[in-house]
Protein backbone atom coordinates (compact mmCIF):
# COMPACT_ATOMS: atom_id res chain seq x y z
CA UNK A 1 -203.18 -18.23 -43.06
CA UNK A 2 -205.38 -16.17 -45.59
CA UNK A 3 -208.18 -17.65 -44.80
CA UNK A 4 -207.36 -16.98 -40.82
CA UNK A 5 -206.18 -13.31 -41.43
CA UNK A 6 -207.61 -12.32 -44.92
CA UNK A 7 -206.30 -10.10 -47.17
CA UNK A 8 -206.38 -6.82 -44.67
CA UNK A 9 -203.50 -8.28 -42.40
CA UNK A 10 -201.66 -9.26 -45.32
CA UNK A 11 -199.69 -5.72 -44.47
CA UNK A 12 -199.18 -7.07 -40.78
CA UNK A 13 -198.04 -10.80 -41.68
CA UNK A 14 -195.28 -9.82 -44.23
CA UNK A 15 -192.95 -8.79 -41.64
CA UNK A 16 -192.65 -12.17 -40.61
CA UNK A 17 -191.96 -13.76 -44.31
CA UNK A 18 -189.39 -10.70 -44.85
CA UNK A 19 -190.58 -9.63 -47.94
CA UNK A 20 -190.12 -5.86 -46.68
CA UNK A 21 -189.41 -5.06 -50.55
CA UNK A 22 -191.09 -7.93 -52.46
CA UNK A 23 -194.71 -6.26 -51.52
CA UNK A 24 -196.81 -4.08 -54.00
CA UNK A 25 -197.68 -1.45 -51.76
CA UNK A 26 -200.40 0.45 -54.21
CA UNK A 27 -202.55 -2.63 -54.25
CA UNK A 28 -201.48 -4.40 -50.25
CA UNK A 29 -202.19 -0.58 -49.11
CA UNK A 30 -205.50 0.60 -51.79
CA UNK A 31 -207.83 -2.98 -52.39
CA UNK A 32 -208.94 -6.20 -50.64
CA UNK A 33 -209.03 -9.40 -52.27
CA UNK A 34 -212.93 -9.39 -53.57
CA UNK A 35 -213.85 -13.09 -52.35
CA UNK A 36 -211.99 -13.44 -48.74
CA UNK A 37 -211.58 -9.82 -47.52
CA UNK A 38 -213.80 -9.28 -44.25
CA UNK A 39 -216.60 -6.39 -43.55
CA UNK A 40 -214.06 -5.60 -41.19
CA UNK A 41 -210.56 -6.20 -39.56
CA UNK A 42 -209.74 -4.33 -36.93
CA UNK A 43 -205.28 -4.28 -36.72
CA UNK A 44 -202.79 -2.31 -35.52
CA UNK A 45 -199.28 -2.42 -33.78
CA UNK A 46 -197.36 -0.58 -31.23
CA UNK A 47 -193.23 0.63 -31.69
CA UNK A 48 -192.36 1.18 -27.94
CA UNK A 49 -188.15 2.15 -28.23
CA UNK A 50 -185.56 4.27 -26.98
CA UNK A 51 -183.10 6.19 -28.14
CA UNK A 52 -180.21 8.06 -27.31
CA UNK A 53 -177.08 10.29 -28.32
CA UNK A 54 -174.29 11.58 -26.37
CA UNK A 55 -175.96 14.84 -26.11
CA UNK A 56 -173.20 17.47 -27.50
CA UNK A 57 -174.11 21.06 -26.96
CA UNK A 58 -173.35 23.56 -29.93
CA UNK A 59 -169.83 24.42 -30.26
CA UNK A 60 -170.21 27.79 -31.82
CA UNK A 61 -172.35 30.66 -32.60
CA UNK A 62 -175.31 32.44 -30.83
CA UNK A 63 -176.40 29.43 -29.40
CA UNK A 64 -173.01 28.25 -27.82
CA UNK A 65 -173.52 26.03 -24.84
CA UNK A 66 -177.10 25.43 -25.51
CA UNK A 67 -178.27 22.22 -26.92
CA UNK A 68 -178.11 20.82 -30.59
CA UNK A 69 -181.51 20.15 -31.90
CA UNK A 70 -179.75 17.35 -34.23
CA UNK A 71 -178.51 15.57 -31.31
CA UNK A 72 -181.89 15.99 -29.26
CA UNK A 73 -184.31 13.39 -29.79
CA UNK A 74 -187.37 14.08 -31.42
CA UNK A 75 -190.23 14.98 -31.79
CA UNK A 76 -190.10 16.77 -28.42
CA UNK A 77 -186.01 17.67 -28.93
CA UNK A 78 -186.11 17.78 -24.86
CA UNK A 79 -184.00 15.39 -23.96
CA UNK A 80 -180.84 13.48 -25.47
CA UNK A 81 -182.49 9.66 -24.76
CA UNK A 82 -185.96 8.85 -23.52
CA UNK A 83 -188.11 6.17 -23.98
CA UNK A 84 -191.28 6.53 -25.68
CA UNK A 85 -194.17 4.90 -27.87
CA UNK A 86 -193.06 6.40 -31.26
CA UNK A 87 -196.51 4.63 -32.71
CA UNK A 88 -199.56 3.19 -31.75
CA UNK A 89 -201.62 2.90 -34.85
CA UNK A 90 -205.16 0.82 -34.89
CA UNK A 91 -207.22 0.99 -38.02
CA UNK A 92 -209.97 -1.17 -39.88
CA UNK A 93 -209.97 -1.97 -43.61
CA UNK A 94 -212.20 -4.52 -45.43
CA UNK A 95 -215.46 -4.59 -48.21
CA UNK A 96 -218.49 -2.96 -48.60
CA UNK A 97 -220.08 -4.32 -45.85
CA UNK A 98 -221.50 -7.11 -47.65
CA UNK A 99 -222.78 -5.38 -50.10
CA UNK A 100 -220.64 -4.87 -52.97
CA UNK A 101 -216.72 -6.47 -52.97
CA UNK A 102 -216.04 -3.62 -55.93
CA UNK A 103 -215.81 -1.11 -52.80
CA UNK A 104 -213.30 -0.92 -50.10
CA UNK A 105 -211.88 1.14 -47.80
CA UNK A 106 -209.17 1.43 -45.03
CA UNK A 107 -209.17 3.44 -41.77
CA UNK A 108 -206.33 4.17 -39.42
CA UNK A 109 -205.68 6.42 -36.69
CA UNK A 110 -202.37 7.14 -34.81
CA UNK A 111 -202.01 7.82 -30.93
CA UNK A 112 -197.87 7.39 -30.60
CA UNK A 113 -195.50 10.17 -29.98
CA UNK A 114 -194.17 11.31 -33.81
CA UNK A 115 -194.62 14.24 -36.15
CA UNK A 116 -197.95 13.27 -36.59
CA UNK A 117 -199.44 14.23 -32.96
CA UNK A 118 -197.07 16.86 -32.20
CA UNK A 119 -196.89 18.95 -34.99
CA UNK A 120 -198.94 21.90 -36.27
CA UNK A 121 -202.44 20.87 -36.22
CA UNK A 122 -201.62 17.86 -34.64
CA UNK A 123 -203.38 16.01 -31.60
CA UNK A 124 -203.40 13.33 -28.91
CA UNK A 125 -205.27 10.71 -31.61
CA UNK A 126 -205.27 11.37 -35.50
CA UNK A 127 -206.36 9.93 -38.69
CA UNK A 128 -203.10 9.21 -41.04
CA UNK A 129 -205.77 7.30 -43.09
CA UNK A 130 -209.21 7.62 -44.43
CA UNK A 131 -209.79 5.94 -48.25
CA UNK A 132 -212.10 4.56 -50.21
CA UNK A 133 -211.33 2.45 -53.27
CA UNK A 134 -213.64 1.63 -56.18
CA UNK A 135 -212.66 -1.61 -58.58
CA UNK A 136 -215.53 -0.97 -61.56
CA UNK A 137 -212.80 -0.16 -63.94
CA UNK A 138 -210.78 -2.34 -65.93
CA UNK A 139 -206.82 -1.28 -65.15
CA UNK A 140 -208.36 1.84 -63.42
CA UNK A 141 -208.76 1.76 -59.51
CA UNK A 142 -209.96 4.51 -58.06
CA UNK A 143 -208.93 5.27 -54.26
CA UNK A 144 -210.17 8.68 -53.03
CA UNK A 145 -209.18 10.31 -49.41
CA UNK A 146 -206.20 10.38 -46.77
CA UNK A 147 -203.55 8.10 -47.69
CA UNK A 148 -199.98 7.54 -48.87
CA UNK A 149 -198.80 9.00 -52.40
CA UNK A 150 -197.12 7.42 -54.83
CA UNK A 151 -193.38 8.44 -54.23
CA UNK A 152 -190.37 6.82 -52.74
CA UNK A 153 -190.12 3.40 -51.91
CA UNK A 154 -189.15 4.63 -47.99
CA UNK A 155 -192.56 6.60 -47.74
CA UNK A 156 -194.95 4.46 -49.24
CA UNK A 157 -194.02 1.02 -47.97
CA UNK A 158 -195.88 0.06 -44.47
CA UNK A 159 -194.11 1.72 -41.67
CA UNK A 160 -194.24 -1.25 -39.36
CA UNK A 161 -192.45 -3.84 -42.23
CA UNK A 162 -189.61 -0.82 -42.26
CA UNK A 163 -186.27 -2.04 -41.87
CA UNK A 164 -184.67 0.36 -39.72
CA UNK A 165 -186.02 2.61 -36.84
CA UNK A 166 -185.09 6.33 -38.05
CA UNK A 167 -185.23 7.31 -41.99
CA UNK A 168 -182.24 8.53 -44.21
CA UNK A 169 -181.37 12.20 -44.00
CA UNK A 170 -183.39 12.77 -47.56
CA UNK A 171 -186.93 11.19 -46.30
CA UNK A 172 -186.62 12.72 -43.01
CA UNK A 173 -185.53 16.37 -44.26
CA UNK A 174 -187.00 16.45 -47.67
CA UNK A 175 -189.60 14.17 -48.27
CA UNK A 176 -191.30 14.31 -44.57
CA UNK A 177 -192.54 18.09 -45.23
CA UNK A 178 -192.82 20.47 -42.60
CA UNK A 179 -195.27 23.02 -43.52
CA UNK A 180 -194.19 26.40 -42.57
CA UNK A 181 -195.16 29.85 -43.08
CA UNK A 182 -192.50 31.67 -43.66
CA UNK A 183 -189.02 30.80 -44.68
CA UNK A 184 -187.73 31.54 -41.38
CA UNK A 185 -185.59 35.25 -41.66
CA UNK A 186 -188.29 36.89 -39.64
CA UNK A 187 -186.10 37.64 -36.00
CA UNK A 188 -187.12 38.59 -32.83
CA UNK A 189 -188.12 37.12 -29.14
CA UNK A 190 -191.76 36.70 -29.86
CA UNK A 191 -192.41 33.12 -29.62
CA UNK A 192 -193.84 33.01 -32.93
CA UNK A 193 -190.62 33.69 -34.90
CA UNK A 194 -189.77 30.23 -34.09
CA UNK A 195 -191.80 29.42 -37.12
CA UNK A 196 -193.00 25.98 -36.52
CA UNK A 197 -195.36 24.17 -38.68
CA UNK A 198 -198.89 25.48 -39.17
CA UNK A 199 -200.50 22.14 -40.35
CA UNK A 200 -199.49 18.11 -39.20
CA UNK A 201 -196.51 17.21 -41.14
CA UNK A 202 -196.89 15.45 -44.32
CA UNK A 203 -195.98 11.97 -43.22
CA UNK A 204 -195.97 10.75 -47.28
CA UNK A 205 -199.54 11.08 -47.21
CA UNK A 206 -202.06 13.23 -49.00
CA UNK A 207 -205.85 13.50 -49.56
CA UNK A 208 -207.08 13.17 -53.12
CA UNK A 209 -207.93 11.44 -55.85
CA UNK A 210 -205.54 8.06 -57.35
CA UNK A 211 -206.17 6.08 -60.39
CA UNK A 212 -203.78 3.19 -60.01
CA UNK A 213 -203.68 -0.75 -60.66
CA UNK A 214 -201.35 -3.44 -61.30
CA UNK A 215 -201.07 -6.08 -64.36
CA UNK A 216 -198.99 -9.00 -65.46
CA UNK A 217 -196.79 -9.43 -68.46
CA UNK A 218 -195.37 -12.98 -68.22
CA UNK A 219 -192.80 -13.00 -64.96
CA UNK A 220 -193.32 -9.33 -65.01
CA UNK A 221 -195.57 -7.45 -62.77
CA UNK A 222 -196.24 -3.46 -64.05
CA UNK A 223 -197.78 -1.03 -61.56
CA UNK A 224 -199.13 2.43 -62.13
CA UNK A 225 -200.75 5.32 -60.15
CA UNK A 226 -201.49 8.84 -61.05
CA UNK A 227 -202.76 11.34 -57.94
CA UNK A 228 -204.12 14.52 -57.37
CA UNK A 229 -204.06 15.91 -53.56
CA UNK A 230 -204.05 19.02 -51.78
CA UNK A 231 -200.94 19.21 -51.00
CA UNK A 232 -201.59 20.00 -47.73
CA UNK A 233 -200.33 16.48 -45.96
CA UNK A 234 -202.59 14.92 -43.42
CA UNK A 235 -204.15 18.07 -42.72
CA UNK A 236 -207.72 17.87 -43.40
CA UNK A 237 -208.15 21.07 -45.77
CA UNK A 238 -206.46 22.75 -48.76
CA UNK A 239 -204.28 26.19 -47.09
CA UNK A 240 -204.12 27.19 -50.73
CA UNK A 241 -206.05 26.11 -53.46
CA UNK A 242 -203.19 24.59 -55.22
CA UNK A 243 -202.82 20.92 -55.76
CA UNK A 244 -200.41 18.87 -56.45
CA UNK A 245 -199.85 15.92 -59.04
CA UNK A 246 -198.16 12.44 -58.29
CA UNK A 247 -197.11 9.55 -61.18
CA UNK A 248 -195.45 6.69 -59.60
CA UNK A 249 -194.63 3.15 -61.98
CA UNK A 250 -192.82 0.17 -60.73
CA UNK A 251 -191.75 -3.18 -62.51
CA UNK A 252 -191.22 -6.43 -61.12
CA UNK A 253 -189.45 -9.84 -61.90
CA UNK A 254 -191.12 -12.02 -59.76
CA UNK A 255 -188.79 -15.08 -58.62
CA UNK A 256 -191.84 -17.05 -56.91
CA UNK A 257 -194.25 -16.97 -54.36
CA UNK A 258 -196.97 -15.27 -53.47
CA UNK A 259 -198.17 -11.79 -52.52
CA UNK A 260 -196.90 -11.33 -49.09
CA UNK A 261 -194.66 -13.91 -49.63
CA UNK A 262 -193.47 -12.82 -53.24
CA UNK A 263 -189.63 -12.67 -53.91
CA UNK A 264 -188.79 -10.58 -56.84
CA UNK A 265 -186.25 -7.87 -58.23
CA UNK A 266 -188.48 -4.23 -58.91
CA UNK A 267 -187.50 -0.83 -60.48
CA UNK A 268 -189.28 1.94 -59.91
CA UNK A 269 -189.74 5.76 -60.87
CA UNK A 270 -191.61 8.68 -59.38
CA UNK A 271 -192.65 12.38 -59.18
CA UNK A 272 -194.37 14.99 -57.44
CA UNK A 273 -195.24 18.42 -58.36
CA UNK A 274 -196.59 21.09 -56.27
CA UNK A 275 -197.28 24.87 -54.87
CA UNK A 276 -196.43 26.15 -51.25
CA UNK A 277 -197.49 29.29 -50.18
CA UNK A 278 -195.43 31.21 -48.15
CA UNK A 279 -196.69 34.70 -45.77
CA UNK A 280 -192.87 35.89 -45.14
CA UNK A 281 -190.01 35.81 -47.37
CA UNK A 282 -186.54 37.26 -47.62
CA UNK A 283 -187.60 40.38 -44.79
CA UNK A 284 -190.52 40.84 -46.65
CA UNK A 285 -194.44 40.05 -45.52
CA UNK A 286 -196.98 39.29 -48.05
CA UNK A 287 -197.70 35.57 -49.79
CA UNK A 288 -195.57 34.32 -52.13
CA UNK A 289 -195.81 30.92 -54.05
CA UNK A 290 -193.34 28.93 -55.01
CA UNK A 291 -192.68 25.20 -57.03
CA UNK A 292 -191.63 22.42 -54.68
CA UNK A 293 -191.23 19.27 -56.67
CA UNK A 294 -189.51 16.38 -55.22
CA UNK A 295 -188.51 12.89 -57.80
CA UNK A 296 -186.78 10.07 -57.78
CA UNK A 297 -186.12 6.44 -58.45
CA UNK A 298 -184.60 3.35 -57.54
CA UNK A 299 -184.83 -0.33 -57.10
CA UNK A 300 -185.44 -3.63 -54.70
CA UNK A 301 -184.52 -6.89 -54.73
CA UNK A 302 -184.95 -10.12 -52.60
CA UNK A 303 -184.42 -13.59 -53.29
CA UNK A 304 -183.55 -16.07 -50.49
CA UNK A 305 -181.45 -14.69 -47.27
CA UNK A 306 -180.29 -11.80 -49.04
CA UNK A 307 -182.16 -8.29 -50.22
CA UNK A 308 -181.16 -5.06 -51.07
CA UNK A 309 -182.67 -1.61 -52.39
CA UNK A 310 -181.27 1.47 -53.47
CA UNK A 311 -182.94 4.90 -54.31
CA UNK A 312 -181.91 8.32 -56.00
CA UNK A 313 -184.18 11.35 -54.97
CA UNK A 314 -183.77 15.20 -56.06
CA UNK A 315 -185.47 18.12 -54.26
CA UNK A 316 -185.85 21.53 -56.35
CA UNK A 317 -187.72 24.29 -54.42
CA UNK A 318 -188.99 24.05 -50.30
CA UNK A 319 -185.89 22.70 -49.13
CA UNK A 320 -186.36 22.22 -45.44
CA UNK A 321 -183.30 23.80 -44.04
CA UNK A 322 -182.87 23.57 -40.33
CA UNK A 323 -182.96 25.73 -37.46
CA UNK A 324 -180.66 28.86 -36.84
CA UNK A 325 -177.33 27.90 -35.51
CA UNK A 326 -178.51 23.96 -34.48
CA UNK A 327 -180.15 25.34 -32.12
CA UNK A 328 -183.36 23.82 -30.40
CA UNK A 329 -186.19 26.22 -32.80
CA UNK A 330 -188.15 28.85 -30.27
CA UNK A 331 -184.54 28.81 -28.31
CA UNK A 332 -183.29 32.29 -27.07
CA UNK A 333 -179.95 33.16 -28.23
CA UNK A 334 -176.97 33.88 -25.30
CA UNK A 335 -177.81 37.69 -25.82
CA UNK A 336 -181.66 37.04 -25.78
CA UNK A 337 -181.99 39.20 -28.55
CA UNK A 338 -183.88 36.40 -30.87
CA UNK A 339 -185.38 32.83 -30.72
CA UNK A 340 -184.24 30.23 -33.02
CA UNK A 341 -186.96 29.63 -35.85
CA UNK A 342 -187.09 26.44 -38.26
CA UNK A 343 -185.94 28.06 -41.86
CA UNK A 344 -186.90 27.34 -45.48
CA UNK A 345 -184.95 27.78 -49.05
CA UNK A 346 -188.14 28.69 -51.08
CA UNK A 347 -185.83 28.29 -54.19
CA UNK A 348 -183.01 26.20 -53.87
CA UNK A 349 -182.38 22.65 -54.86
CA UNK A 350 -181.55 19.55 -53.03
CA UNK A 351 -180.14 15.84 -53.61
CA UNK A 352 -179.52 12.29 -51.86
CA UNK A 353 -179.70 8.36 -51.96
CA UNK A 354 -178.93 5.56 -50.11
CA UNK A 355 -177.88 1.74 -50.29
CA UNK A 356 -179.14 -0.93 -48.25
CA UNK A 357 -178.45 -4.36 -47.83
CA UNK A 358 -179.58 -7.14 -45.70
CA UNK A 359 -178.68 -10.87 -44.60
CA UNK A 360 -180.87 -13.21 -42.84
CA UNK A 361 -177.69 -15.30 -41.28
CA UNK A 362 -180.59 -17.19 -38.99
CA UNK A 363 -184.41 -17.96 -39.72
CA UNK A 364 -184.80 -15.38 -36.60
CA UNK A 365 -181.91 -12.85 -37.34
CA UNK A 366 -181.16 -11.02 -40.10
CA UNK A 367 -178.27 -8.18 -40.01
CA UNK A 368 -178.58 -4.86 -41.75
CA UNK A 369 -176.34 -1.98 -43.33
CA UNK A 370 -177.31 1.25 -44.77
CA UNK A 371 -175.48 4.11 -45.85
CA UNK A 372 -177.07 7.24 -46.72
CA UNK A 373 -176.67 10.76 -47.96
CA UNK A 374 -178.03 13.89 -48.36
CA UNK A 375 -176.60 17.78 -50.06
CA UNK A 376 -178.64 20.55 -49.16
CA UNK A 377 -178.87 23.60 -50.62
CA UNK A 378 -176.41 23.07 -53.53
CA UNK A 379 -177.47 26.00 -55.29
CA UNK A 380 -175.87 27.81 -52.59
CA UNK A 381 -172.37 27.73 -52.43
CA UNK A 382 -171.75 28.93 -48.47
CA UNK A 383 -175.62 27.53 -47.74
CA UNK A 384 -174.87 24.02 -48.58
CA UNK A 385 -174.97 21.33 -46.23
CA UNK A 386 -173.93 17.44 -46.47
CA UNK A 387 -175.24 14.63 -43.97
CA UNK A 388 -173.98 11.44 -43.92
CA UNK A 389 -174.94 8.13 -42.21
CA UNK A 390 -174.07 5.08 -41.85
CA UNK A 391 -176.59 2.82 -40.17
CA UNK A 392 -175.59 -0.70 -38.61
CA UNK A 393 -178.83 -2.88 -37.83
CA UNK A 394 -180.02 -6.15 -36.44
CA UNK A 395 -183.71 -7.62 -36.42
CA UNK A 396 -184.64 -10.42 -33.95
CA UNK A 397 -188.45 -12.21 -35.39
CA UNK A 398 -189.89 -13.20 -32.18
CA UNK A 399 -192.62 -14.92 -34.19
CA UNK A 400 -194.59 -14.11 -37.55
CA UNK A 401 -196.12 -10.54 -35.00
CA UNK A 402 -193.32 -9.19 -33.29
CA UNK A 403 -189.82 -7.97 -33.86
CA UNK A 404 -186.86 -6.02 -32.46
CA UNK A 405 -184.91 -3.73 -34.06
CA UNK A 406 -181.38 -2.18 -32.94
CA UNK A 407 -179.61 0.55 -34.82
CA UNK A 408 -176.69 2.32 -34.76
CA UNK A 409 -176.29 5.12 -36.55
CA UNK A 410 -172.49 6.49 -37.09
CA UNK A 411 -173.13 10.12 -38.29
CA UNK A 412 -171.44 13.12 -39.89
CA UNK A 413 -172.31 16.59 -41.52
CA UNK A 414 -169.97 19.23 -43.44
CA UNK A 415 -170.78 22.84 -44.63
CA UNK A 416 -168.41 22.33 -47.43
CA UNK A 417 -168.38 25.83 -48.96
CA UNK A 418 -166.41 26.94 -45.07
CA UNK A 419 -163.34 26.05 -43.71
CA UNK A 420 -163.29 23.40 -41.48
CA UNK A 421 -162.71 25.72 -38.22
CA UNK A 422 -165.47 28.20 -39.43
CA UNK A 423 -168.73 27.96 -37.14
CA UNK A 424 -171.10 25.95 -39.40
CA UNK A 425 -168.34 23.38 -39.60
CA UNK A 426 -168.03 23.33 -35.82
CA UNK A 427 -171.47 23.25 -34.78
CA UNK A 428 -171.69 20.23 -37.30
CA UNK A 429 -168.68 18.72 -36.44
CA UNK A 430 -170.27 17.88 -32.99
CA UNK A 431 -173.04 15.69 -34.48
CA UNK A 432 -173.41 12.73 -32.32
CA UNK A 433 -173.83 9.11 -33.28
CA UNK A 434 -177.14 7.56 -32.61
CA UNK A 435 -178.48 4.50 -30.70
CA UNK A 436 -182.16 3.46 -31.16
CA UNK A 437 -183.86 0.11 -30.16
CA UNK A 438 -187.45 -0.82 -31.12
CA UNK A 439 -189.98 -3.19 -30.05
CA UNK A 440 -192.90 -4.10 -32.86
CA UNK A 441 -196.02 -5.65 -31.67
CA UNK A 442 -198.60 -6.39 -34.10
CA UNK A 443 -201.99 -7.34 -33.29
């Protein structure tokens, strides 16, 4: 098989071996093998699915009646279940032409319906991935462009060897960065108030410079990386002239196998520290900076049937925070006296993690659970906000290229600084549960 699909579908074929957490993602994702790789393999896949809530309407506040962006489904929030393509990714990744196996590189582009074409400085086609890696260096790769950080296991893993369809409340509010340009308090009916993002969300990707690499210690397999980006997600500039640093190190006790096919427990560690810049704050116009820095750490294991992963993150500055009153943002209020704008807590703090476990109970089937959870705003007593999910899975292998996924997501959020018949607690006390089903077709 590695001589049939070389090392730049090695990301495509692990889905079928299951070794979603066994993988090294720095080197699978950053280098070809230097004697097999091609000039160039063209891959992809396509994630056509539906989902779909009950579609519960706000219960309380300005927006009474209207609908509840959290139980819309995204990233249009028009309608409460649709089907749609939520990827279609095609890319190319090999040597250097030929020339010299010490230089490789990996292109992809991304035509689904997600953050990445709808947001900000989005389009109908864009690059989530434009590197070049250099392998000169002794311990000391050097990868420079568009690509994923070093972070959380849930970011930087491939998105199409992902267990589940939708990501915990942390990744998806926290770690998925919206980049905004105000923190949301401006009000008004002017359609701009609704404050959406100026640049492409940050889709755990960055462009910069990473010095990273992987070595062996008996069983033991130690990775590093060490980044600096813009900070400025997959848009293609710096807004800011700040940057922002990334250290990521993992170790791993491999059981047996084989790259792709590796089994192994890993630990892992991370952290990211940056600047955001901010044009409206608090009533006030005029930029302001402030820290966002976002860590964490956690571990993997698989061996056999069975796997399991767990992960602690913390959030301290830029918390994401929502949109006024649930509501849908750029929606006018029943008294049409302002539009609902996405807000930001340019100083507060965050927290979360999540458990997951797996089964293969057939050599096609394996059954899933996950349970995540997310505080927001803790260092704001009537601000805070806690989401909690649990998420029941199933995967179906067709064969070693295509999968389905079904998920059910039983949900629940709390504003536990209210009482429980105050309006935050009503408006979240309608959050619906959530049924998604994915097709993934590799080619």
């Amino acid at each position: 098989m590695k001589k049939l699909l070389g090392c730049a579908a090695l990301l495509a074929t692990s889905v079928a071996a299951n070794n979603l957490f066994a993988a090294n993602w720095l080197m699978l994702q950053g280098t070809e093998n230097a004697s097999s790789a091609p000039r160039a393999k063209v891959w992809g896949f396509i994630q056509p699915e539906f989902q779909s809530t009950s579609g519960t309407e706000l219960a309380a506040g300005p927006w009474k009646g209207q609908d509840a962006a959290f139980n819309m489904i995204g990233p249009d929030l028009d309608s409460n279940n649709t089907f749609q393509i939520r990827r279609a990714r095609i890319g190319v990744r090999g040597t250097g032409f030929g020339l010299d196996s010490g230089v490789n590189y990996f292109l992809l582009v991304e035509a689904g319906n997600n953050g990445i074409t709808k947001l900000g400085g989005g389009g109908a086609v864009k690059a989530t991935d434009a590197s070049v890696t250099f392998n000169y260096i002794p311990h000391a790769r050097f990868r420079v462009g568009l690509f994923k950080t070093p972070g959380s296991e849930e970011g930087l893993m491939a998105i199409h060897v992902f267990n589940y369809i939708n990501f915990t409340n942390m990744a998806n509010q926290q770690l998925l960065e919206r980049f905004l340009a105000e923190d949301g308090s401006r009000k008004g009916t002017d359609k701009s108030v609704s404050n959406a993002p100026v640049s492409a969300i940050g889709a755990f990707r960055d462009i910069g410079i990473q010095v990273f690499d992987t070595f062996k210690s008996g069983d033991w397999e130690h990775s590093y990386a060490a980044m600096i980006g813009n900070g400025n997600g997959i848009d293609w500039s710096d807004n800011d002239s700040n940057k922002d640093y990334y250290l990521y190190w993992a170790s791993e006790l491999v059981f047996g196998g084989k790259k792709a096919r590796r089994q192994g427990w890993k630990m892992f560690a991370w952290y990211n520290d940056g600047t955001r810049t901010l044009d409206y704050v608090n009533g006030i116009e005029g930029k302001q900076e402030f820290d966002r820095k976002r860590w964490g750490f956690g571990t993997t294991y698989l061996k056999g049937k069975w796997r399991a992963a767990a992960e602690f993150t913390w959030a301290d500055g830029m918390i994401f925070n929502g949109s006024d009153g649930g509501a849908v943002a750029g929606s006018l209020n029943n008294a049409g006296t302002t539009r609902a704008s996405l807000n930001m807590l340019p100083e507060d703090k965050a927290d979360g993690w999540y458990v997951d476990l797996g089964y293969k109970v057939l050599p096609q089937l394996e059954l899933d659970l996950r349970y995540d959870i997310l505080h927001r705003g803790t260092d704001t007593r009537l601000g805070q906000r806690d989401f909690e999910t649990w998420t029941l899975g199933a995967q179906w292998f067709f064969n070693k290229k295509a999968r389905l996924i079904a998920n059910y997501e039983i949900r629940s959020a709390e504003a536990p600084g209210w009482s429980s018949s105050a309006p935050p607690n009503q408006i979240l006390g309608d959050m619906d549960d959530r049924f998604s089903v994915q097709i993934l077709a590799i080619f």
